[in-house]
N, C-alpha and C. Protein backbone atom coordinates (compact mmCIF):
# COMPACT_ATOMS: atom_id res chain seq x y z
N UNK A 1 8.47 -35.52 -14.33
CA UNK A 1 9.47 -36.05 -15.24
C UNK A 1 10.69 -36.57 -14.47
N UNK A 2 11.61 -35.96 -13.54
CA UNK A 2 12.07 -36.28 -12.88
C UNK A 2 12.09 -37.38 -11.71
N UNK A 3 10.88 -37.96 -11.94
CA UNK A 3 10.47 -38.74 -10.66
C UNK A 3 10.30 -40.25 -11.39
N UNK A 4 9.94 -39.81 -12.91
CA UNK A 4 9.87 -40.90 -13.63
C UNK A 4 11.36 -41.41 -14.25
N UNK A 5 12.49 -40.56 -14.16
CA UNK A 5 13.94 -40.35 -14.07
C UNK A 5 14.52 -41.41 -13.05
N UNK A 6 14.23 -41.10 -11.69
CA UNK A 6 14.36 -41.68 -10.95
C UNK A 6 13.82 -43.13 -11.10
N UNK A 7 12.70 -43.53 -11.33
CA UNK A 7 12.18 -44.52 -11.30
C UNK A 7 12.58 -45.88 -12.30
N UNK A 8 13.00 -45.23 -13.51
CA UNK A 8 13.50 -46.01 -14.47
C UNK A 8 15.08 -46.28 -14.07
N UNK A 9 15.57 -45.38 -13.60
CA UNK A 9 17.50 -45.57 -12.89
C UNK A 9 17.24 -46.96 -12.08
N UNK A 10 16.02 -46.73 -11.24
CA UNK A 10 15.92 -47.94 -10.15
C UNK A 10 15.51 -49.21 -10.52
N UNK A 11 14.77 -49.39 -11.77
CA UNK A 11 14.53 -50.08 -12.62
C UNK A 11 15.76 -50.92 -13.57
N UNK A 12 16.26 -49.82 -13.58
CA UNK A 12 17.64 -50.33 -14.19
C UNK A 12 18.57 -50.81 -13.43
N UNK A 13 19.08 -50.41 -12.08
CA UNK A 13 19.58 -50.88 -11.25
C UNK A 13 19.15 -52.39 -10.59
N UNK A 14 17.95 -52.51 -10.89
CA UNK A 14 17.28 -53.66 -10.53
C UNK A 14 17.28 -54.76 -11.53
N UNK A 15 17.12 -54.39 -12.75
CA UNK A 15 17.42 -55.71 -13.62
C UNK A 15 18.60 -56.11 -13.44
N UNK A 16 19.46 -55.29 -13.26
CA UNK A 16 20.90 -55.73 -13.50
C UNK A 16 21.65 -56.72 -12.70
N UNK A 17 20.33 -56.85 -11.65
CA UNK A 17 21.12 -58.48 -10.72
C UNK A 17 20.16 -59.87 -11.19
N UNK A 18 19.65 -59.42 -12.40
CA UNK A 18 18.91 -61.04 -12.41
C UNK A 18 17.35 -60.73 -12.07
N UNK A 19 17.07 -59.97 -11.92
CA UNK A 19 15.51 -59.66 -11.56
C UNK A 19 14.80 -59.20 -12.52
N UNK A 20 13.60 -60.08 -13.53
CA UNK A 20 13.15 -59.57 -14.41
C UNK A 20 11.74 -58.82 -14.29
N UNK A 21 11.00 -58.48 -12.69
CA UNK A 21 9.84 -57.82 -12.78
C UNK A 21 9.90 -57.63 -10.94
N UNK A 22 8.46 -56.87 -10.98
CA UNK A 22 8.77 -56.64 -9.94
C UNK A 22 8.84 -55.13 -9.36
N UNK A 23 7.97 -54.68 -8.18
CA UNK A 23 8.35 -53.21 -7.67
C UNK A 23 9.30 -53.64 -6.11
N UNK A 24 9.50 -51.91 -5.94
CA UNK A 24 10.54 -52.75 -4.74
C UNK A 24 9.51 -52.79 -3.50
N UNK A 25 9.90 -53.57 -2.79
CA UNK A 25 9.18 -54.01 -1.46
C UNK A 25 9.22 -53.09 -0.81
N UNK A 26 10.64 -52.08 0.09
CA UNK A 26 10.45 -51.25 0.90
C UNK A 26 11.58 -49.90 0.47
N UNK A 27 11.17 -49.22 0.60
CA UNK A 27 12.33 -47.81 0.41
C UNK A 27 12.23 -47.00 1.76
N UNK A 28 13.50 -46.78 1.59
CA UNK A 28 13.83 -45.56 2.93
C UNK A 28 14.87 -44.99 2.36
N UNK A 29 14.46 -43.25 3.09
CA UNK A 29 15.62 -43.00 2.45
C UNK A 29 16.55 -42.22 3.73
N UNK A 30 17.70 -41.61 3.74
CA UNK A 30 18.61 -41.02 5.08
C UNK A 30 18.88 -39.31 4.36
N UNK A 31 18.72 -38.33 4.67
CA UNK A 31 18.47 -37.27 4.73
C UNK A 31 20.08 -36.71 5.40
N UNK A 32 20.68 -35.89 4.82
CA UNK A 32 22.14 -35.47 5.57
C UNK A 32 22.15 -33.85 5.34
N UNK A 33 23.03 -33.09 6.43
CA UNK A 33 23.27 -31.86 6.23
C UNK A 33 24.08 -31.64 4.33
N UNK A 34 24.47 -30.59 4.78
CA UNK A 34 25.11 -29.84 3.42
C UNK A 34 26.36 -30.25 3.43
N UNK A 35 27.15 -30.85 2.66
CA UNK A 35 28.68 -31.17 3.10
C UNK A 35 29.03 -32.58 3.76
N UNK A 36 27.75 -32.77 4.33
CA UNK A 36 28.08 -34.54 5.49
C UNK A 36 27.66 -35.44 4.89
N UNK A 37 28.46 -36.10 5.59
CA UNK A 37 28.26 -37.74 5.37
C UNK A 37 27.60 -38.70 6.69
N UNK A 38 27.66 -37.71 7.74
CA UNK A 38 27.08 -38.19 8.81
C UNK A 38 25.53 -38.71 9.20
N UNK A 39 25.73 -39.41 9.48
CA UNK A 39 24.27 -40.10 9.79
C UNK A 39 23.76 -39.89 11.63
N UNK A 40 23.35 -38.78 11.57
CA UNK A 40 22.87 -38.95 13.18
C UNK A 40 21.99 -39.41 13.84
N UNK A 41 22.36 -39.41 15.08
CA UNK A 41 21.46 -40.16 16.15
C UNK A 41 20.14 -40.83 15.72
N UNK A 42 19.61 -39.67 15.32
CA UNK A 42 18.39 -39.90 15.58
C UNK A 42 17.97 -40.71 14.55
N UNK A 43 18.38 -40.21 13.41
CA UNK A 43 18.48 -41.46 11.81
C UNK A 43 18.63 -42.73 12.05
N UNK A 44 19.72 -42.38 12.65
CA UNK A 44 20.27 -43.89 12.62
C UNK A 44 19.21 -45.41 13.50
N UNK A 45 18.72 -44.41 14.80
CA UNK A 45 17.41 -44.91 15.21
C UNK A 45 16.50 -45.54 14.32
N UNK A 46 16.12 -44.26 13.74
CA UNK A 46 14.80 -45.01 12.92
C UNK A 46 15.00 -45.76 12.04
N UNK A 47 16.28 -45.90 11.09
CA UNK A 47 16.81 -46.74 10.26
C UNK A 47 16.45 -48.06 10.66
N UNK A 48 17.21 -48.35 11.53
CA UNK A 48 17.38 -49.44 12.48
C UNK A 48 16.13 -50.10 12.64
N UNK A 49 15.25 -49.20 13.41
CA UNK A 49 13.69 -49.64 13.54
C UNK A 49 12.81 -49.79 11.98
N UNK A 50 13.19 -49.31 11.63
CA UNK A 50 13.14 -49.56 10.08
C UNK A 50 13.15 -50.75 9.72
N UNK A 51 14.55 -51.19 9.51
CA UNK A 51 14.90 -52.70 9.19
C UNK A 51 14.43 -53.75 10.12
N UNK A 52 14.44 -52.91 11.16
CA UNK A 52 13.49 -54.52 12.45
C UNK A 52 12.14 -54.67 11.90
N UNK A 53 11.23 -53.46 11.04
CA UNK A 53 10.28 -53.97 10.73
C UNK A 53 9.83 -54.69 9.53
N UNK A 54 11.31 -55.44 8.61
CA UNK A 54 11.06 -56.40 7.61
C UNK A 54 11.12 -57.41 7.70
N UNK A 55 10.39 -58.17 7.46
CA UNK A 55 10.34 -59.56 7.71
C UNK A 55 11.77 -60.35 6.98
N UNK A 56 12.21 -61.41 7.35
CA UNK A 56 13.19 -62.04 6.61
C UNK A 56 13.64 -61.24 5.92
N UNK A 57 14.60 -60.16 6.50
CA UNK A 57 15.93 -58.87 5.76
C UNK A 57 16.52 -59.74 4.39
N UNK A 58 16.43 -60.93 4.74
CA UNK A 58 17.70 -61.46 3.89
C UNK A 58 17.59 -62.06 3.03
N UNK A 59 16.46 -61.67 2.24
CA UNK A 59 15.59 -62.47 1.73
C UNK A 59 15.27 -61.16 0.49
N UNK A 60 16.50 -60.45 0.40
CA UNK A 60 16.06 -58.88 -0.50
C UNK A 60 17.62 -58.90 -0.66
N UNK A 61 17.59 -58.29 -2.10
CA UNK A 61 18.61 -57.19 -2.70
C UNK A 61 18.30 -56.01 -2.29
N UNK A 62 18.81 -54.99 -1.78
CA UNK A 62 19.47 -53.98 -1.09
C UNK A 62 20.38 -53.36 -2.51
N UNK A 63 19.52 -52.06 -2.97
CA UNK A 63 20.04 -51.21 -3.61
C UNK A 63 20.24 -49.62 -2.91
N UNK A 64 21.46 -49.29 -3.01
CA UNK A 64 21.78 -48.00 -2.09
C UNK A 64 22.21 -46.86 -3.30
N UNK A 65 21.13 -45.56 -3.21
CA UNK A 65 21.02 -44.62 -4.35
C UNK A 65 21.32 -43.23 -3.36
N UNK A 66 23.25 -42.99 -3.44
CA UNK A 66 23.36 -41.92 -2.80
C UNK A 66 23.15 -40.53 -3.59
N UNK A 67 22.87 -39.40 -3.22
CA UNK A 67 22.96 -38.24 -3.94
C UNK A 67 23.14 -37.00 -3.39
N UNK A 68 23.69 -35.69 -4.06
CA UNK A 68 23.85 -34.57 -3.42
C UNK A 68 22.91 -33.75 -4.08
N UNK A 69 23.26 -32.11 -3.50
CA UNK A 69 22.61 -31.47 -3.97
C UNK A 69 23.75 -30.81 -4.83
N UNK A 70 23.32 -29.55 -5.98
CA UNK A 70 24.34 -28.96 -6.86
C UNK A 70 25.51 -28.15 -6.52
N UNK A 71 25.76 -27.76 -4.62
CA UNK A 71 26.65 -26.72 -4.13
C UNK A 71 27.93 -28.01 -4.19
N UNK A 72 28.37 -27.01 -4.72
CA UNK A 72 30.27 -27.63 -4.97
C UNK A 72 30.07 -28.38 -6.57
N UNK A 73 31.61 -28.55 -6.59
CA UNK A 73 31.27 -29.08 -7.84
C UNK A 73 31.18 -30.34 -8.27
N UNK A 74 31.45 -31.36 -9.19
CA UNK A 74 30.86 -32.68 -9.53
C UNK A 74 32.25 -33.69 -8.88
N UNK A 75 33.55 -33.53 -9.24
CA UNK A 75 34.20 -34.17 -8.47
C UNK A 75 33.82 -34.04 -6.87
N UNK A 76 34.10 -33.33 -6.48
CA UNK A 76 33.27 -32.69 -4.65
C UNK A 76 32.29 -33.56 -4.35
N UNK A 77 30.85 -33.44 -5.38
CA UNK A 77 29.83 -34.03 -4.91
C UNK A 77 29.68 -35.87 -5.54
N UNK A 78 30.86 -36.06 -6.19
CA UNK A 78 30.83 -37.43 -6.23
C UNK A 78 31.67 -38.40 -4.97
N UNK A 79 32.48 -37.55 -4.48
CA UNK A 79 33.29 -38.05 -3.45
C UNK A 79 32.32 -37.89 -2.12
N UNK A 80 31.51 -37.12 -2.15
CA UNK A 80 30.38 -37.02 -1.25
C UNK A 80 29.38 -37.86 -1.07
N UNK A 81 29.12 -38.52 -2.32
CA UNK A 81 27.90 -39.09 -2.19
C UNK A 81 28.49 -40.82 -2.42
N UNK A 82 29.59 -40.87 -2.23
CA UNK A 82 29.71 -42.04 -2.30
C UNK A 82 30.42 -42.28 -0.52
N UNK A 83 30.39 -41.04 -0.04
CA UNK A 83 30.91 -41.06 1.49
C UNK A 83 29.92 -41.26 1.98
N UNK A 84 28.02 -40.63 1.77
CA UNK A 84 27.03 -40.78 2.14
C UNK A 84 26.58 -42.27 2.13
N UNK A 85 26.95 -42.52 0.64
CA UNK A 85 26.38 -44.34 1.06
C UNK A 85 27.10 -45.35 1.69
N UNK A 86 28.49 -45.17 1.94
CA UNK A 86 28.93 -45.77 2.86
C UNK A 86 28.92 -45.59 3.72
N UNK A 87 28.49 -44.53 4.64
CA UNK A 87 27.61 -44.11 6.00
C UNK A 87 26.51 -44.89 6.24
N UNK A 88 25.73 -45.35 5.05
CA UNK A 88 24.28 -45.79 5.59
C UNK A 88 24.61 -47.31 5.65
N UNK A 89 25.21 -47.91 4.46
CA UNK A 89 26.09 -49.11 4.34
C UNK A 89 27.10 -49.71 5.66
N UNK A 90 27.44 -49.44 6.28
CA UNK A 90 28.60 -49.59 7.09
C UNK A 90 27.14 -49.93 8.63
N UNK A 91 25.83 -49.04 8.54
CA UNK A 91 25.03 -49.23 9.57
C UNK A 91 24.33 -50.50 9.14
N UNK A 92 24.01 -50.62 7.97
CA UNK A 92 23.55 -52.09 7.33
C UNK A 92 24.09 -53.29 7.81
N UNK A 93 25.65 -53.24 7.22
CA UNK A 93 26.62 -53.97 7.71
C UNK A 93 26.86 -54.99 9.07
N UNK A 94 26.88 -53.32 9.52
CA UNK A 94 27.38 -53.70 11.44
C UNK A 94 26.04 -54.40 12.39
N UNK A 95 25.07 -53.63 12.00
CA UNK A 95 23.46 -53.76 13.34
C UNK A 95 22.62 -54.40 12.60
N UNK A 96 22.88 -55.12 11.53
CA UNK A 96 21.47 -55.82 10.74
C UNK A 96 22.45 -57.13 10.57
N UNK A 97 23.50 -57.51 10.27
CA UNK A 97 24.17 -58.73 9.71
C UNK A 97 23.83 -58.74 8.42
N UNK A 98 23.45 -57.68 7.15
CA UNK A 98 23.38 -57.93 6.14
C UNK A 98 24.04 -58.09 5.75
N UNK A 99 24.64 -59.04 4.39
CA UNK A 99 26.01 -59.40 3.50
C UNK A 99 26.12 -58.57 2.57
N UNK A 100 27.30 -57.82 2.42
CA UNK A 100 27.92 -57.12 1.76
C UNK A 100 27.46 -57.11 0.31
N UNK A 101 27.49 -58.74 -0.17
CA UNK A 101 27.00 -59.01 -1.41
C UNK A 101 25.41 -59.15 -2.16
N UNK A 102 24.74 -58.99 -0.75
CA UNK A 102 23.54 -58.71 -1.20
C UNK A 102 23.00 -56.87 -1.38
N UNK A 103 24.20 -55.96 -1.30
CA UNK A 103 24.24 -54.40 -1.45
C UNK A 103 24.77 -54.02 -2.77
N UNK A 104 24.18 -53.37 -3.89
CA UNK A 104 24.18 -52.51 -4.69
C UNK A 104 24.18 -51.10 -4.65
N UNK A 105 25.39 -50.65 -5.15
CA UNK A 105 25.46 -49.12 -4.71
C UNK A 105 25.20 -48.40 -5.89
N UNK A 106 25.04 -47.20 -6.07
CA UNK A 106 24.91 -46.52 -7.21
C UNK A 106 25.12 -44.84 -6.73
N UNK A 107 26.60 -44.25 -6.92
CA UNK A 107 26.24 -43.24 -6.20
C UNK A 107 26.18 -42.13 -7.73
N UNK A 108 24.88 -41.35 -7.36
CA UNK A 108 24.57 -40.36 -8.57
C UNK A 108 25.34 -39.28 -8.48
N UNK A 109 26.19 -38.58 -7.56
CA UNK A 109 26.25 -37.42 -7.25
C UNK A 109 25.25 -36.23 -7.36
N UNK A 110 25.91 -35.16 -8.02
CA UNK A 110 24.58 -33.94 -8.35
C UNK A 110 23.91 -34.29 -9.07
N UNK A 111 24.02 -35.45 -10.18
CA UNK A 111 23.06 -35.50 -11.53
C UNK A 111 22.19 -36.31 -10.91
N UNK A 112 20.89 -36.44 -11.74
CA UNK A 112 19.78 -37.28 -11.59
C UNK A 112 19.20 -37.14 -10.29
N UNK A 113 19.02 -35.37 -9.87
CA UNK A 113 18.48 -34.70 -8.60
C UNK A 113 16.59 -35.28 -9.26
N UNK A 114 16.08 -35.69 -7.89
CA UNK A 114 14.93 -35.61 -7.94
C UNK A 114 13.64 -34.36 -7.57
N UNK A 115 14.14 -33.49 -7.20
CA UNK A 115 13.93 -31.84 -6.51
C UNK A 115 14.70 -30.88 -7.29
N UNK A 116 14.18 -29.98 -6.97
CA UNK A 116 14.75 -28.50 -7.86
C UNK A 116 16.01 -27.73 -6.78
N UNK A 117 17.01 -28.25 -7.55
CA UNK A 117 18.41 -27.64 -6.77
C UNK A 117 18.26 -25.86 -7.13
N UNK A 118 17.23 -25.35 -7.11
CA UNK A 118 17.79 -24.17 -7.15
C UNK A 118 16.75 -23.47 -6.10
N UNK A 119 16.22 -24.30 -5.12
CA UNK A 119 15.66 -24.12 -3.71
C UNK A 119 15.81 -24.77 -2.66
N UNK A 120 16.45 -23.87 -1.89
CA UNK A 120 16.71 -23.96 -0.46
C UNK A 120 15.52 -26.19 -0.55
N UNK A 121 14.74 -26.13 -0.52
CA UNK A 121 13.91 -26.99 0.02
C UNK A 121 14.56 -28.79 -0.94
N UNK A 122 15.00 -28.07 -2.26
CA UNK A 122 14.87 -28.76 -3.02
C UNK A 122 16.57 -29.41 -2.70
N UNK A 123 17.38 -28.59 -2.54
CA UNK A 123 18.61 -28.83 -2.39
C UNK A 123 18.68 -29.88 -0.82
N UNK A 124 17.79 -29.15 -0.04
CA UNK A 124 17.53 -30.44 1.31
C UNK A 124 17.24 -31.36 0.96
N UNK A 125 15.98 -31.81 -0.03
CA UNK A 125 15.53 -33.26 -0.04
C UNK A 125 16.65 -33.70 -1.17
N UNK A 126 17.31 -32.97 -1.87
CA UNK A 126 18.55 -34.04 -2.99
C UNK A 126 19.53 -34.55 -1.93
N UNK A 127 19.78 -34.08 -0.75
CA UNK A 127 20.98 -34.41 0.05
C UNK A 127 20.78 -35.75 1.24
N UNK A 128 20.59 -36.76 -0.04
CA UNK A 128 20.32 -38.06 0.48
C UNK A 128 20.28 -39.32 0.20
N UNK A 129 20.44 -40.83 0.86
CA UNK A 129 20.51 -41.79 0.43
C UNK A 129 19.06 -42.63 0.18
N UNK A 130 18.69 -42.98 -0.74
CA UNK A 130 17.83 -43.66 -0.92
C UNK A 130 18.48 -45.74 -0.60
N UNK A 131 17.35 -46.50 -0.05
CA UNK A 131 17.67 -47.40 0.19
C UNK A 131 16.63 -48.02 -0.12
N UNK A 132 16.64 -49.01 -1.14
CA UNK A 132 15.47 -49.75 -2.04
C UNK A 132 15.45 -51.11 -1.29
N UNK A 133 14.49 -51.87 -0.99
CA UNK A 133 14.67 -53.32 -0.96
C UNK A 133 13.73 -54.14 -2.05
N UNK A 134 14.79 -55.16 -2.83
CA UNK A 134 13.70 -55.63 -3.80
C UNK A 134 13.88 -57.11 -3.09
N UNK A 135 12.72 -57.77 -3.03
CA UNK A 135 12.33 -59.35 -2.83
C UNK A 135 12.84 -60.27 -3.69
N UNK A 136 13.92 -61.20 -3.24
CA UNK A 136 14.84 -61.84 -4.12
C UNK A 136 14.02 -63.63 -4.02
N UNK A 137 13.06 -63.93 -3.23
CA UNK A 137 12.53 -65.43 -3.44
C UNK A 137 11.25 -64.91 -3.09
C-alpha cells in the first residue's frame, strides 16, 4: 500500500510539468545517516557514475523526492529533508551541468515514509533522496 502511495505522489509530481503518460526512465536514490544532510564520498561517486550512464541527461525532467525518517519532530524533519535535497541538487548542479529549471523538488519530510519507521531497518531506508528521471522528447 505504501509503495503504491509512493507511486501515485510520483505520478502526480510528474503530470504537473506537462507530461501526460509515461514511467520514469531512471531512479536513484541517496541514502543519509540520522540527522544529515551529507552526502559522502562514496555516494557521491556512484551518483556521478550514475548520471554518466544516461544518455542525453538533458533530455529529462529531474524530480527530487527528499524524506526522513519519524525521529524528531515534523518541523525538524521538514527542515531536514529539504537540506537533504539540496545536498543531492547542488551535486546535480555543479558535476553534471544540469539546469536548475529542469529540477523538481518535493520534500515529504516524515510523512509519506515508504518503510516501517518503527524499525531500526525501516527508519534507514526512509532516510533518503529519491531522484526520478522522466524523458521529456
Amino acid at each position: 500500500m505504501k509503495s503504491l502511495i509512493v507511486i501515485i505522489l510520483v505520478f502526480v509530481c510528474f503530470s504537473t510539468k506537462g507530461q501526460n503518460t509515461g514511467e520514469p526512465s531512471y531512479i536513484r536514490s541517496v541514502y543519509f545517516g540520522g540527522g544529515s544532510s551529507y552526502v559522502n564520498s562514496q555516494q557521491s561517486k556512484q551518483l556521478l557514475a550514475f548520471l554518466d550512464s544516461i544518455p542525453s541527461i538533458h533530455n529529462f525532467l529531474i524530480t527530487v523526492h527528499s524524506h526522513t525518517d519519524n525521529v524528531g519532530g515534523s518541523e525538524y524533519n521538514e527542515i531536514l529533508s529539504e537540506a537533504r535535497s539540496q545536498s543531492v541538487i547542488k551535486l546535480l548542479l555543479e558535476n553534471k551541468g544540469i539546469k536548475k529549471e529542469s529540477i523538481e523538488i518535493k520534500d515529504f519530510g516524515l510523512f509519506n515514509p515508504t518503510y516501517d519507521n518503527s524499525t531500526n531497518y525501516g527508519r534507514r531506508m526512509n532516510r533518503r533522496v529519491d531522484i526520478i528521471f522522466w524523458l521529456t522528447i
